[in-house]
PDB file of N, CA and C in Angstrom:
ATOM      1  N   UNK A   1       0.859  -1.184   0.000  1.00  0.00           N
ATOM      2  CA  UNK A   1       0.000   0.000   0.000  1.00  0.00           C
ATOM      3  C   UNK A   1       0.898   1.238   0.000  1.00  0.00           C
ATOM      4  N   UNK A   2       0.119   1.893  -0.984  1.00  0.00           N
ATOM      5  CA  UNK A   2       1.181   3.524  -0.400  1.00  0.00           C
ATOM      6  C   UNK A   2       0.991   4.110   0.435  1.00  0.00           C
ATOM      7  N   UNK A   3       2.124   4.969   0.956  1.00  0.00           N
ATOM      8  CA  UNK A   3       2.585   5.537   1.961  1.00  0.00           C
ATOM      9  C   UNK A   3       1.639   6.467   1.945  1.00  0.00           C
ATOM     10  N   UNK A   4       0.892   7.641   1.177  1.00  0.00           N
ATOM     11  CA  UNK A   4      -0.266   8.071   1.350  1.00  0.00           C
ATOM     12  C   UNK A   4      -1.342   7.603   1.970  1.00  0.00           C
ATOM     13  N   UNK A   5      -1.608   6.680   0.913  1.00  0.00           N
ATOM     14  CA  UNK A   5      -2.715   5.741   0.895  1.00  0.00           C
ATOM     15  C   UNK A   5      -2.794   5.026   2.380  1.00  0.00           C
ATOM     16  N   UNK A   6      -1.780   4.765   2.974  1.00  0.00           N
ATOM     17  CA  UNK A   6      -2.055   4.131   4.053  1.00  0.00           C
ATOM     18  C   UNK A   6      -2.478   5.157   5.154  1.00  0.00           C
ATOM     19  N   UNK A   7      -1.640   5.984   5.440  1.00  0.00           N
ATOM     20  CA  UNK A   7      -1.970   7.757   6.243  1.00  0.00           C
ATOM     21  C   UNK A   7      -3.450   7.982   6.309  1.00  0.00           C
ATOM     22  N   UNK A   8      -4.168   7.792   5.009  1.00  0.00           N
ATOM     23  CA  UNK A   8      -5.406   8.267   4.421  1.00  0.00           C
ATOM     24  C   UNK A   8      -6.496   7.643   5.586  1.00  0.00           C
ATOM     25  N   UNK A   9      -5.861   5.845   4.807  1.00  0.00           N
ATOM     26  CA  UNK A   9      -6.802   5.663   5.779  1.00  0.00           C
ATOM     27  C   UNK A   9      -6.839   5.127   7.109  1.00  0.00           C
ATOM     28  N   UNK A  10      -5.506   5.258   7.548  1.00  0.00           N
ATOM     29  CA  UNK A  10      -5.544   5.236   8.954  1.00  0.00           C
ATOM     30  C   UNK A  10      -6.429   6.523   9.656  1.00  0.00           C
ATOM     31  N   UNK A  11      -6.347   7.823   9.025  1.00  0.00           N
ATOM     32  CA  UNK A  11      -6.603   8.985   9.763  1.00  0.00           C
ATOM     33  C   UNK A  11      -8.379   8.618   9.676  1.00  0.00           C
ATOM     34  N   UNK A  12      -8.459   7.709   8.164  1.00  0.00           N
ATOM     35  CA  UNK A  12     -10.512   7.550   8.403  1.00  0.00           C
ATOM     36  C   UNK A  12     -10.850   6.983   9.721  1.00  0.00           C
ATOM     37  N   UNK A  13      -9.669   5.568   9.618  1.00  0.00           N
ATOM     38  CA  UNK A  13     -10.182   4.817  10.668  1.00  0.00           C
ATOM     39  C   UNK A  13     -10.237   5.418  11.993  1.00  0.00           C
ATOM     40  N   UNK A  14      -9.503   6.392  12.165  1.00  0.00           N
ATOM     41  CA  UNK A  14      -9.558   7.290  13.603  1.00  0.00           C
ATOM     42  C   UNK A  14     -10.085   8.002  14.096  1.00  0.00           C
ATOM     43  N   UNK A  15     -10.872   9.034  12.362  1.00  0.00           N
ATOM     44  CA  UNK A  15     -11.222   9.687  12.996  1.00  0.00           C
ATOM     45  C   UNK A  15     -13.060   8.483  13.538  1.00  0.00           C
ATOM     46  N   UNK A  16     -13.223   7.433  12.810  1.00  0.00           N
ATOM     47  CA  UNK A  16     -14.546   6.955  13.247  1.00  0.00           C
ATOM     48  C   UNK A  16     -14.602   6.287  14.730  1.00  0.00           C
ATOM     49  N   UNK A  17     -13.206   5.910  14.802  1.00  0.00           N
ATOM     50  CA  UNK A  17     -13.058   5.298  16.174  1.00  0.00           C
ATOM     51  C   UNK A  17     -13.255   6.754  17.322  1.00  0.00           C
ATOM     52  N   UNK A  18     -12.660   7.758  16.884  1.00  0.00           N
ATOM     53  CA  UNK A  18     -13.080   8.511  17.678  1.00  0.00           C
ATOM     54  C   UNK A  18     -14.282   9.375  18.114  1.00  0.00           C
ATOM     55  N   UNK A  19     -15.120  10.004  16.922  1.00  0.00           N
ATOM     56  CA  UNK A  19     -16.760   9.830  17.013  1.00  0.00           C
ATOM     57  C   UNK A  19     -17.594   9.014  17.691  1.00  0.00           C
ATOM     58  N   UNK A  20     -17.180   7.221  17.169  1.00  0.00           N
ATOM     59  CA  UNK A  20     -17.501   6.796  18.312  1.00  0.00           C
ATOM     60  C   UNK A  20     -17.331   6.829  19.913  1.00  0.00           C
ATOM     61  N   UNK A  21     -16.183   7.420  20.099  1.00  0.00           N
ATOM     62  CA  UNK A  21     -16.064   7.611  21.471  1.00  0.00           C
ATOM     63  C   UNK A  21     -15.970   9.425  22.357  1.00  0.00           C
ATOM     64  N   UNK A  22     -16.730   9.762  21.359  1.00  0.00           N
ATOM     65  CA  UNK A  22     -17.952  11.329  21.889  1.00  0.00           C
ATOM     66  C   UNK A  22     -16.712  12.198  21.754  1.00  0.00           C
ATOM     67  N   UNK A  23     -15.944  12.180  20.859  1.00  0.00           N
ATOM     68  CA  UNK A  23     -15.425  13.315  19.845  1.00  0.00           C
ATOM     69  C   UNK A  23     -16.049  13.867  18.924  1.00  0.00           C
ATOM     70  N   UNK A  24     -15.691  15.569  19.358  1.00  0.00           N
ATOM     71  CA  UNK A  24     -16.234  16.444  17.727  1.00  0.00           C
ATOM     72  C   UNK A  24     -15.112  16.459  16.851  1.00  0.00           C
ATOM     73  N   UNK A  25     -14.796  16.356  15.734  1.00  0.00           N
ATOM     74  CA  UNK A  25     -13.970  16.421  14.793  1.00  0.00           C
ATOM     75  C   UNK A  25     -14.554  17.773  14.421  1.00  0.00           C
ATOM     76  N   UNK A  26     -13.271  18.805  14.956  1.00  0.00           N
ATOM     77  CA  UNK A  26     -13.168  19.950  14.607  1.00  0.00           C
ATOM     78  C   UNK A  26     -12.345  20.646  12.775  1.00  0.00           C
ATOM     79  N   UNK A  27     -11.384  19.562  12.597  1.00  0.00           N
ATOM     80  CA  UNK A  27     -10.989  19.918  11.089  1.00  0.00           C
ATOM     81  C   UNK A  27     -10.077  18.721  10.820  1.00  0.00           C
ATOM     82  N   UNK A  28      -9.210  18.526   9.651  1.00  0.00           N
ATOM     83  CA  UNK A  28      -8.460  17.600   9.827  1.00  0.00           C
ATOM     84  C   UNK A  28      -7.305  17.658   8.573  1.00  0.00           C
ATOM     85  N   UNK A  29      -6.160  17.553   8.879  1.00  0.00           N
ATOM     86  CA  UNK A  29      -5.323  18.347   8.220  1.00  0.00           C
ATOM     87  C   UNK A  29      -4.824  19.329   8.080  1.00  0.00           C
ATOM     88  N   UNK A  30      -4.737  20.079   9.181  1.00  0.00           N
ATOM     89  CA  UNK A  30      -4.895  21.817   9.255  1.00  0.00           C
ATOM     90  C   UNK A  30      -3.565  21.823   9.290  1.00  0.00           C
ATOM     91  N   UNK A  31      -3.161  23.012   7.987  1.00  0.00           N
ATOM     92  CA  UNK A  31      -1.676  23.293   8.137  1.00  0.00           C
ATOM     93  C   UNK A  31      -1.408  25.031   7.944  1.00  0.00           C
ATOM     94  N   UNK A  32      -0.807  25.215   9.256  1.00  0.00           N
ATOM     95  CA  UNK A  32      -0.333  26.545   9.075  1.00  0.00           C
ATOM     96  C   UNK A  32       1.494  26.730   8.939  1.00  0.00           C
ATOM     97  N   UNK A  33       2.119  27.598   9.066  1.00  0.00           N
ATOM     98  CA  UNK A  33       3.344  27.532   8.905  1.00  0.00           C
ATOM     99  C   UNK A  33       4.036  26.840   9.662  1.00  0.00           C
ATOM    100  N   UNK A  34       3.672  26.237  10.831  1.00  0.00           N
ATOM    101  CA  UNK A  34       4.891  25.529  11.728  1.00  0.00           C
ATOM    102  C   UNK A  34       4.621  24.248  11.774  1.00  0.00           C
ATOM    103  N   UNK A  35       3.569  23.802  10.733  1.00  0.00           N
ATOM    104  CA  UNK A  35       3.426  22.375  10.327  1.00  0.00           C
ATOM    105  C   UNK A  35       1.892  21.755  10.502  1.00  0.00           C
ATOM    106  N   UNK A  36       1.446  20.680  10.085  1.00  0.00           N
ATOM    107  CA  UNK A  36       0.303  20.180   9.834  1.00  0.00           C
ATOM    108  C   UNK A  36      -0.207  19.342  11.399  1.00  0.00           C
ATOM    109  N   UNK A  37      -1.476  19.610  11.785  1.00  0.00           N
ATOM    110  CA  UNK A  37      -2.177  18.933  12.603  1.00  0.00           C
ATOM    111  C   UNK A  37      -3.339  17.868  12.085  1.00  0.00           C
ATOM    112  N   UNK A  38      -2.663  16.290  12.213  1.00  0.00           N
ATOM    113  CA  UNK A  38      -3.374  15.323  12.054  1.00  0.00           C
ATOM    114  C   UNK A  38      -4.943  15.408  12.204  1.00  0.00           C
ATOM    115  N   UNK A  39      -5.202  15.559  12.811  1.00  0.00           N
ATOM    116  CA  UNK A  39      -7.066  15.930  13.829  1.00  0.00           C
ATOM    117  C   UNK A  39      -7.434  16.504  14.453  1.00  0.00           C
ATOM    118  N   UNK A  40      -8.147  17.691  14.562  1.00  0.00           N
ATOM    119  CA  UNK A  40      -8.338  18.690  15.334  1.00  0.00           C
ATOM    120  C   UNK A  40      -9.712  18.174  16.094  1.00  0.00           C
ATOM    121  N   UNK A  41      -9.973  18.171  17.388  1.00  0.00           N
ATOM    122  CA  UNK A  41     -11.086  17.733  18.456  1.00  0.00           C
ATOM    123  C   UNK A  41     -11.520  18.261  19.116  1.00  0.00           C
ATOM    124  N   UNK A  42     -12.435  18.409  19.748  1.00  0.00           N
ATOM    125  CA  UNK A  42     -12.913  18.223  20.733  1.00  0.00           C
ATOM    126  C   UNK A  42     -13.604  16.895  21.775  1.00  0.00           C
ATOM    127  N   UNK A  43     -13.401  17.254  22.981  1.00  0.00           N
ATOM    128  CA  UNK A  43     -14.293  16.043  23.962  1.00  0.00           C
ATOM    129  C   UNK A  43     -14.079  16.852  24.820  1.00  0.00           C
ATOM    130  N   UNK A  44     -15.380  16.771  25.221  1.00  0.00           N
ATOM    131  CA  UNK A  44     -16.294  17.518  26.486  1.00  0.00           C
ATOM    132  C   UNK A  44     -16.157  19.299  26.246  1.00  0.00           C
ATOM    133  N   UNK A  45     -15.034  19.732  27.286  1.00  0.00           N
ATOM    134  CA  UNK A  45     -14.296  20.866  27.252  1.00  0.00           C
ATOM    135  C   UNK A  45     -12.940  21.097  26.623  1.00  0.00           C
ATOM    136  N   UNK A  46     -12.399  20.078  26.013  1.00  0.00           N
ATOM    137  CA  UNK A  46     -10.956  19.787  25.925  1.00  0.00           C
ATOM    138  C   UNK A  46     -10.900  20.125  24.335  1.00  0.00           C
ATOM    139  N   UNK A  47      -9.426  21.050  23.951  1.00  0.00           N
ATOM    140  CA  UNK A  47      -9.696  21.334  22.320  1.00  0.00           C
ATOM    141  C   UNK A  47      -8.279  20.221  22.467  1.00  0.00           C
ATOM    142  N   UNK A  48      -8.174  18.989  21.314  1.00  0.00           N
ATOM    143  CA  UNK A  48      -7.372  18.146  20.923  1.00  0.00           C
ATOM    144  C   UNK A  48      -6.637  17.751  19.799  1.00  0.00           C
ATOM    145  N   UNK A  49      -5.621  18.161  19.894  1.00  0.00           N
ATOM    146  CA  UNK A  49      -4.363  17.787  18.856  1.00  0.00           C
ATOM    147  C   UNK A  49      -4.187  16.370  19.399  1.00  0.00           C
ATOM    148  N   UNK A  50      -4.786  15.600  17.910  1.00  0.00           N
ATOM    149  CA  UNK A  50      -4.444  14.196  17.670  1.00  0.00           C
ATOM    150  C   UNK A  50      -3.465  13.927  16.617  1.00  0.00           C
ATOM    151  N   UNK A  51      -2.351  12.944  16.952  1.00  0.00           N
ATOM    152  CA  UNK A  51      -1.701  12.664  15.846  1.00  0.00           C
ATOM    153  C   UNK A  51      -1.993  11.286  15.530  1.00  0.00           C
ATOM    154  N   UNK A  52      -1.741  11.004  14.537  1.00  0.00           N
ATOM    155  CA  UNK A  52      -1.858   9.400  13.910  1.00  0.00           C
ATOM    156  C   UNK A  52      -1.480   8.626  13.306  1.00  0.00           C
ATOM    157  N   UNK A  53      -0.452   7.787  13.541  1.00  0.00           N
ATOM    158  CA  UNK A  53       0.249   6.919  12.903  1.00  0.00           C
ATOM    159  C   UNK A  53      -0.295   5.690  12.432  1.00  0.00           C
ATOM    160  N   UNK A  54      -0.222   5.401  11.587  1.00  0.00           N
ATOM    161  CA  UNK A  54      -0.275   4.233  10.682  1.00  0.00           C
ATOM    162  C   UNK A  54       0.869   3.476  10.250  1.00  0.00           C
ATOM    163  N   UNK A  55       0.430   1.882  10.603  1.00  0.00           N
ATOM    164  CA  UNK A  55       1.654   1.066  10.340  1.00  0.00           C
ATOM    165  C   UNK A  55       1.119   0.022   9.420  1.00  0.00           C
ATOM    166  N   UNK A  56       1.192  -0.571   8.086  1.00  0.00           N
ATOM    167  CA  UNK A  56       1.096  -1.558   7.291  1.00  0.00           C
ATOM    168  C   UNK A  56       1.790  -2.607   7.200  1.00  0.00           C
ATOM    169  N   UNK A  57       2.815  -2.406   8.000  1.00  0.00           N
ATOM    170  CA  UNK A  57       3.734  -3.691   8.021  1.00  0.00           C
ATOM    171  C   UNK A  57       4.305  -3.554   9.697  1.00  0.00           C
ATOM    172  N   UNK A  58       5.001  -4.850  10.031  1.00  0.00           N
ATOM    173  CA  UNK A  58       5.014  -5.091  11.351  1.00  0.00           C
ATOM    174  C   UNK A  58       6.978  -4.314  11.722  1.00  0.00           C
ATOM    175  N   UNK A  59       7.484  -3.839  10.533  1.00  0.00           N
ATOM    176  CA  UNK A  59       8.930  -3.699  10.456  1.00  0.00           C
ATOM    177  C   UNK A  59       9.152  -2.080  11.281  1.00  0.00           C
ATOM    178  N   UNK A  60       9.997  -2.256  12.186  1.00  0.00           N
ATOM    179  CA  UNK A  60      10.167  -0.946  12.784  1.00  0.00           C
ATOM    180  C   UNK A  60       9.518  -0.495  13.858  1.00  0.00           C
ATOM    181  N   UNK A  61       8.443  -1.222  14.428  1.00  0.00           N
ATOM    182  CA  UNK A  61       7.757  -1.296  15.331  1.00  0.00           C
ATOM    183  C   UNK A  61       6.444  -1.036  15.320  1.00  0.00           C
ATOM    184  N   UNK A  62       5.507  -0.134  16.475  1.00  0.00           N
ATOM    185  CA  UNK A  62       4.579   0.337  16.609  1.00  0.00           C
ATOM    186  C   UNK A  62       4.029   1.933  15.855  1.00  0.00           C
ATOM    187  N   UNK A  63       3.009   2.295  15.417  1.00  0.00           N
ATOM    188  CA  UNK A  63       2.745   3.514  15.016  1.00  0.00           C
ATOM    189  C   UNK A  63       3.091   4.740  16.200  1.00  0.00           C
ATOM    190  N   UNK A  64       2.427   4.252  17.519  1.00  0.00           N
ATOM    191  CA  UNK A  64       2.799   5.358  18.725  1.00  0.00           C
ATOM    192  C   UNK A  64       4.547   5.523  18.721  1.00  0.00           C
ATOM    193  N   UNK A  65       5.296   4.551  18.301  1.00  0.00           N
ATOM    194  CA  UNK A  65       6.840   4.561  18.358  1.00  0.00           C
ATOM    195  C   UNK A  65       7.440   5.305  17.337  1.00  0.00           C
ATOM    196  N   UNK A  66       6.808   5.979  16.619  1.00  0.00           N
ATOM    197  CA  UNK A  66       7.426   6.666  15.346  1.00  0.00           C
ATOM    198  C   UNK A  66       7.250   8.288  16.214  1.00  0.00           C
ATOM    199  N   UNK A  67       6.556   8.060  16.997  1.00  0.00           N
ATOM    200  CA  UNK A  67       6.125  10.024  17.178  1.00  0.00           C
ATOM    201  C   UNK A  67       7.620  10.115  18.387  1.00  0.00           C
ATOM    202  N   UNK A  68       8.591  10.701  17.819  1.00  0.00           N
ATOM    203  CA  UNK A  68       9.642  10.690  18.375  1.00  0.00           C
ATOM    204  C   UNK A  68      10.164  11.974  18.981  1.00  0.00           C
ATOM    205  N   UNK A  69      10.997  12.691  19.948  1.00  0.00           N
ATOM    206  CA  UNK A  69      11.337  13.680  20.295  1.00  0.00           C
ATOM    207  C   UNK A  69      11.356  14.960  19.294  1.00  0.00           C
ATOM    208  N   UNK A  70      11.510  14.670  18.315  1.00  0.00           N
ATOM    209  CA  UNK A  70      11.822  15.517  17.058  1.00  0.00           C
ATOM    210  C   UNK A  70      10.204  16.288  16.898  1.00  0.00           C
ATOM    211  N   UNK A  71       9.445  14.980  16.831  1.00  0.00           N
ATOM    212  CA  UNK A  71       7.478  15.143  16.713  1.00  0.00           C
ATOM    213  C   UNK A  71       7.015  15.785  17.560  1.00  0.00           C
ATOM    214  N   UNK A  72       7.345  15.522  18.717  1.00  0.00           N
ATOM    215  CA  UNK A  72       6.712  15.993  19.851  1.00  0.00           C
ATOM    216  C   UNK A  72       7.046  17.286  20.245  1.00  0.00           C
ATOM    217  N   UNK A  73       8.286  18.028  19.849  1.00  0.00           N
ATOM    218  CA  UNK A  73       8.380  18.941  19.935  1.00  0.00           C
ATOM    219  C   UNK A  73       7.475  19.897  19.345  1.00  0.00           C
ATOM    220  N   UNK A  74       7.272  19.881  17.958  1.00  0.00           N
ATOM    221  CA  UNK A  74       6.369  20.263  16.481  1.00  0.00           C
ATOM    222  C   UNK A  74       5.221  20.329  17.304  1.00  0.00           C
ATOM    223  N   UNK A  75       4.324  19.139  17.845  1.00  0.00           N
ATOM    224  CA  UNK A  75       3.431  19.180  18.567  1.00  0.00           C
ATOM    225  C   UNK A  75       3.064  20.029  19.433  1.00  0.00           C
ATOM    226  N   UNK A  76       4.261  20.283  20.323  1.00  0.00           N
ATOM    227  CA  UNK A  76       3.930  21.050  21.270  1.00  0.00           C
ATOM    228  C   UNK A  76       3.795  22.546  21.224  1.00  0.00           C
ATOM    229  N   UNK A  77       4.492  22.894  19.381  1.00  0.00           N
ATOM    230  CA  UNK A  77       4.750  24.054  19.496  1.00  0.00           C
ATOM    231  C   UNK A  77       3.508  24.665  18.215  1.00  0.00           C
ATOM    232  N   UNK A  78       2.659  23.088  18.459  1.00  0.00           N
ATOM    233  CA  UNK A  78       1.257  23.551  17.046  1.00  0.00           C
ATOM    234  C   UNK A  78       0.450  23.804  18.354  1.00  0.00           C
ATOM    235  N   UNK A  79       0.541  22.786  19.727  1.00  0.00           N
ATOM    236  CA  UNK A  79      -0.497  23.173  20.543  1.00  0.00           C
ATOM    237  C   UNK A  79      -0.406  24.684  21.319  1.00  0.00           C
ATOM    238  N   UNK A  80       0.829  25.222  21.218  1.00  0.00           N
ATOM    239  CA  UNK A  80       1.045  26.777  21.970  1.00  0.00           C
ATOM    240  C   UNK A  80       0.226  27.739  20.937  1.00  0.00           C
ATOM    241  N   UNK A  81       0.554  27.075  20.134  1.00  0.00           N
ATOM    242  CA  UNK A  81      -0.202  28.357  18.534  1.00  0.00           C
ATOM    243  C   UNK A  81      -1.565  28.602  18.899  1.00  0.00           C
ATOM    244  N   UNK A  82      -2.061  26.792  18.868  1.00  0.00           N
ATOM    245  CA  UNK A  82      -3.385  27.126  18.646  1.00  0.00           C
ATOM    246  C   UNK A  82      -3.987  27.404  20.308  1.00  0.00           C
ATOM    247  N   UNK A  83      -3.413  27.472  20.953  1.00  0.00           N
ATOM    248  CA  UNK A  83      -3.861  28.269  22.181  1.00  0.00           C
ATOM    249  C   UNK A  83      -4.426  29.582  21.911  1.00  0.00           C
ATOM    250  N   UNK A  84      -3.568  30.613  21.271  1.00  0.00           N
ATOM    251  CA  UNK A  84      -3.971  31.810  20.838  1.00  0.00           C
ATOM    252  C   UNK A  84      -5.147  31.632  20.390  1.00  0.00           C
ATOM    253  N   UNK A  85      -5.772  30.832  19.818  1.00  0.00           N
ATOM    254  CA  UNK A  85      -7.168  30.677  18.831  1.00  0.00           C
ATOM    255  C   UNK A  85      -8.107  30.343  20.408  1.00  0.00           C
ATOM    256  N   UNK A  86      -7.749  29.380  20.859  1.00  0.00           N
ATOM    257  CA  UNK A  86      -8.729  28.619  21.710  1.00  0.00           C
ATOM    258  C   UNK A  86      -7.846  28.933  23.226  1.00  0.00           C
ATOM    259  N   UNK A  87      -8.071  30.375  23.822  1.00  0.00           N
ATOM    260  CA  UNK A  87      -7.641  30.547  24.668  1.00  0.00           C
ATOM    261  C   UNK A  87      -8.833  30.401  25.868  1.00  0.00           C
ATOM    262  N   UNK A  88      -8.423  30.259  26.922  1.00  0.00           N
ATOM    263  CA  UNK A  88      -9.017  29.665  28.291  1.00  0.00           C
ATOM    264  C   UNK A  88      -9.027  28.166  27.827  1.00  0.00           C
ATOM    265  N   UNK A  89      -9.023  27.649  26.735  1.00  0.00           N
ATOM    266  CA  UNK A  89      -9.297  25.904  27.099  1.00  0.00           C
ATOM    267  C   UNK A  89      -8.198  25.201  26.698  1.00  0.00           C
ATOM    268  N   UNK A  90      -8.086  24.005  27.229  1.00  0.00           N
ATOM    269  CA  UNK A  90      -7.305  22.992  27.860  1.00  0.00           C
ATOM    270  C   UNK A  90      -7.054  22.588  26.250  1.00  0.00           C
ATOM    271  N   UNK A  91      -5.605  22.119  26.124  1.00  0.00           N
ATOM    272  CA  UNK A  91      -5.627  21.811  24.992  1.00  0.00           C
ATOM    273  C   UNK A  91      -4.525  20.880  25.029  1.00  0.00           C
ATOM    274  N   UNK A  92      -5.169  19.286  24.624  1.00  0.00           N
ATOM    275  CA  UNK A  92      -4.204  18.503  25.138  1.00  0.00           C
ATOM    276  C   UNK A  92      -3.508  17.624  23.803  1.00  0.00           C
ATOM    277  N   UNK A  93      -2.488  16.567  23.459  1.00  0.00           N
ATOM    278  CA  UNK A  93      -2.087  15.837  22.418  1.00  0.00           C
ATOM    279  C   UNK A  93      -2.388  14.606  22.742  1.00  0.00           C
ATOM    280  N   UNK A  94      -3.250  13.964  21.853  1.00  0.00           N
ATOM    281  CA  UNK A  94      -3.353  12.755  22.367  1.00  0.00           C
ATOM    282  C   UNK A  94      -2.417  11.997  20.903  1.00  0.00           C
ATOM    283  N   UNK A  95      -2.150  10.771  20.875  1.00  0.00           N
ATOM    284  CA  UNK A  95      -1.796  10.280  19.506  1.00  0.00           C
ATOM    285  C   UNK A  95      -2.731   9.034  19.335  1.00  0.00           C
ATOM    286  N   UNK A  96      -2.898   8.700  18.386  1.00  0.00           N
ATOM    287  CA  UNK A  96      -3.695   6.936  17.522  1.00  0.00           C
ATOM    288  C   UNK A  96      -3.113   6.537  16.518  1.00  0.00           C
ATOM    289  N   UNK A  97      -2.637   5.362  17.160  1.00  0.00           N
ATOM    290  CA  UNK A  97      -1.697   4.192  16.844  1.00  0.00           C
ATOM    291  C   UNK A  97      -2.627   3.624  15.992  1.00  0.00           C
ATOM    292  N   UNK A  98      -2.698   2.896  14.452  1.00  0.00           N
ATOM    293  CA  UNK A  98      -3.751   1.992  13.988  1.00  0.00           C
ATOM    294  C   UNK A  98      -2.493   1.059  13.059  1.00  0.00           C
ATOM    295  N   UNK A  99      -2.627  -0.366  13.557  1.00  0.00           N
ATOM    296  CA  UNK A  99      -1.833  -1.184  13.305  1.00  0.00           C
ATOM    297  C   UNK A  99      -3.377  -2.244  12.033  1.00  0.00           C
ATOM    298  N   UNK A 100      -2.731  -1.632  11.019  1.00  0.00           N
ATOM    299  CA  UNK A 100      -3.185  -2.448   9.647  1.00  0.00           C
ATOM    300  C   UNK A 100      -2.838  -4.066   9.746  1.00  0.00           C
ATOM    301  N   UNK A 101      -2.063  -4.446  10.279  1.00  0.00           N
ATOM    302  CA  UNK A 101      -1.368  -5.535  10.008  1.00  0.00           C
ATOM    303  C   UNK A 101      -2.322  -6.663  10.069  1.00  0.00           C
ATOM    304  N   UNK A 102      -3.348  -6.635  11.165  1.00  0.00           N
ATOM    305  CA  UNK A 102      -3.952  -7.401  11.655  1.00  0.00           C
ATOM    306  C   UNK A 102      -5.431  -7.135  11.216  1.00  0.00           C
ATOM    307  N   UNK A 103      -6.668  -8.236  11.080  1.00  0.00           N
ATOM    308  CA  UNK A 103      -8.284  -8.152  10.548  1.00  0.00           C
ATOM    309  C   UNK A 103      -9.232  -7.992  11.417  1.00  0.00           C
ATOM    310  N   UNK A 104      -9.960  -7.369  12.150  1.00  0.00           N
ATOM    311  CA  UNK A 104      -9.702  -5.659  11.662  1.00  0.00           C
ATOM    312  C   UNK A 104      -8.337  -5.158  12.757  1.00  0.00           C
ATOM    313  N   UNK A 105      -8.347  -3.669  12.229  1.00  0.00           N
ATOM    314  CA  UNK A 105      -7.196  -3.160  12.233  1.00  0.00           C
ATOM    315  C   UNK A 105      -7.115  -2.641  13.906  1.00  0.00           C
ATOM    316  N   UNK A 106      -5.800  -2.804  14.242  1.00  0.00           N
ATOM    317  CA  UNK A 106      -6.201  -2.732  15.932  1.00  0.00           C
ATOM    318  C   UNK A 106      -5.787  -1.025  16.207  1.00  0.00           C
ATOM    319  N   UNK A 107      -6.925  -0.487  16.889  1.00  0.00           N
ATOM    320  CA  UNK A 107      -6.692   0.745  17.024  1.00  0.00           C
ATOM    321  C   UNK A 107      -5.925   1.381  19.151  1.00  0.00           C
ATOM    322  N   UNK A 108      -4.891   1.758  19.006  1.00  0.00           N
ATOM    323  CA  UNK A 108      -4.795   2.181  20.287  1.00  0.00           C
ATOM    324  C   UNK A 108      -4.722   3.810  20.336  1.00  0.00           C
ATOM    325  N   UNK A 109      -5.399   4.435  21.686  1.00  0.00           N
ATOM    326  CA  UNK A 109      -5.863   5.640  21.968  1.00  0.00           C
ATOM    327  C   UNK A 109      -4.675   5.967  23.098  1.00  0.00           C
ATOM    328  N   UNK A 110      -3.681   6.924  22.770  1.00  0.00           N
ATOM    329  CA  UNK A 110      -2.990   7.347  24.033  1.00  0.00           C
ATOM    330  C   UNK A 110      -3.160   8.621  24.358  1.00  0.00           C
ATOM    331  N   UNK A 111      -4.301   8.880  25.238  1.00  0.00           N
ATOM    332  CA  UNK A 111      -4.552   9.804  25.901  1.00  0.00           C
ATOM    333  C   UNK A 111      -3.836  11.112  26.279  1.00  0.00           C
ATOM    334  N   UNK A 112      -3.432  12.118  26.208  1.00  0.00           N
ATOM    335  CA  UNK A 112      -2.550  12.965  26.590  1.00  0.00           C
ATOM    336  C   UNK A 112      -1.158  12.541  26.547  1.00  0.00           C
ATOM    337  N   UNK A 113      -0.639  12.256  25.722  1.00  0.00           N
ATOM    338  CA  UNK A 113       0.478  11.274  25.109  1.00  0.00           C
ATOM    339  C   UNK A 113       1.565  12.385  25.323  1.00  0.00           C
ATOM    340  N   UNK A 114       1.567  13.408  24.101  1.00  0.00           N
ATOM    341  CA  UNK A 114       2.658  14.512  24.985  1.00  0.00           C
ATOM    342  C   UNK A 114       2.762  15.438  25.807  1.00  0.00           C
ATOM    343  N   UNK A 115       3.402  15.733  26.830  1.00  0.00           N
ATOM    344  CA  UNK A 115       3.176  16.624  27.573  1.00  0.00           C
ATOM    345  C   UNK A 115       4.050  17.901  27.613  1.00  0.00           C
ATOM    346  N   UNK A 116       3.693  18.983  28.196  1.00  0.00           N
ATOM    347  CA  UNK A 116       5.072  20.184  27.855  1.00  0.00           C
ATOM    348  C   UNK A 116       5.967  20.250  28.990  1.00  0.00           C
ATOM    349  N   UNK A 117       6.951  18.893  28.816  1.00  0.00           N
ATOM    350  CA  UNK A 117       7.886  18.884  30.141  1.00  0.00           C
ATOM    351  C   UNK A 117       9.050  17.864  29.056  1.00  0.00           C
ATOM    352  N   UNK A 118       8.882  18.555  27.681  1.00  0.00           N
ATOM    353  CA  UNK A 118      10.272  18.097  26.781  1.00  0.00           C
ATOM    354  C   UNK A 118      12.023  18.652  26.979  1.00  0.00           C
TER     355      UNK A 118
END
C-alpha cells in the first residue's frame, strides 16, 4: 500500500473510532506555517491535537513509536499556537496508533500522550 494511501486511511479509521467515542472532529489536516495537525477535536471541554500513525507492516515497530522527540516537539509548538485561537481551554495531544497488520485493524488511543515537560 502507499505511503499516502495508508496515512489516508488510517486517519478515516480514527477519525470513526473517535466519534464513536464522543469526539467532535473539529478539522483535519490543518496546516499553518509551523506544520500540519493530524485531527483537530474536541471532547467535552478539551480542544485536541491528535496525531496518527499508521503502520502496514510489522517492520520498525509500533505507530505510537514513530512520534519521536523531534514530533513531539512540532506538537507542542502547534499546541502553543493554537492556544492563541482557543484561549481559556485545555488543549491537550493525544496520539492513535492503527496497526493495519492485523483483521480488523487494531486501534490504540494514548490519551494525553505529549506533555510540555520536553
Amino acid at each position: 500500500m502507499e505511503r499516502k494511501t495508508t496515512g489516508q486511511l488510517g486517519e478515516d479509521l480514527a477519525v470513526k473510532f473517535l466519534k464513536k467515542n464522543r469526539f467532535k472532529i473539529l478539522g483535519r489536516n490543518i496546516n499553518n506555517y509551523l506544520g500540519e495537525i493530524d485531527i483537530l477535536a474536541r471532547q467535552k471541554d478539551d480542544i485536541v491535537i491528535i496525531e496518527v500513525k499508521t503502520k502496514s507492516t510489522k517492520s520498525f515497530g509500533q505507530g505510537y513509536e514513530m512520534v519521536n522527540y523531534f514530533k513531539k516537539k512540532k506538537l507542542l509548538t502547534l499546541a502553543r499556537e493554537l492556544q492563541k485561537e482557543y484561549s481559556g481551554k485545555t488543549i491537550r495531544i493525544d496520539i492513535v496508533s492503527i496497526d493495519l497488520t492485523e483483521e480488523p485493524a487494531i486501534i490504540k488511543h494514548f490519551v494525553n500522550a505529549v506533555e510540555d515537560s520536553l
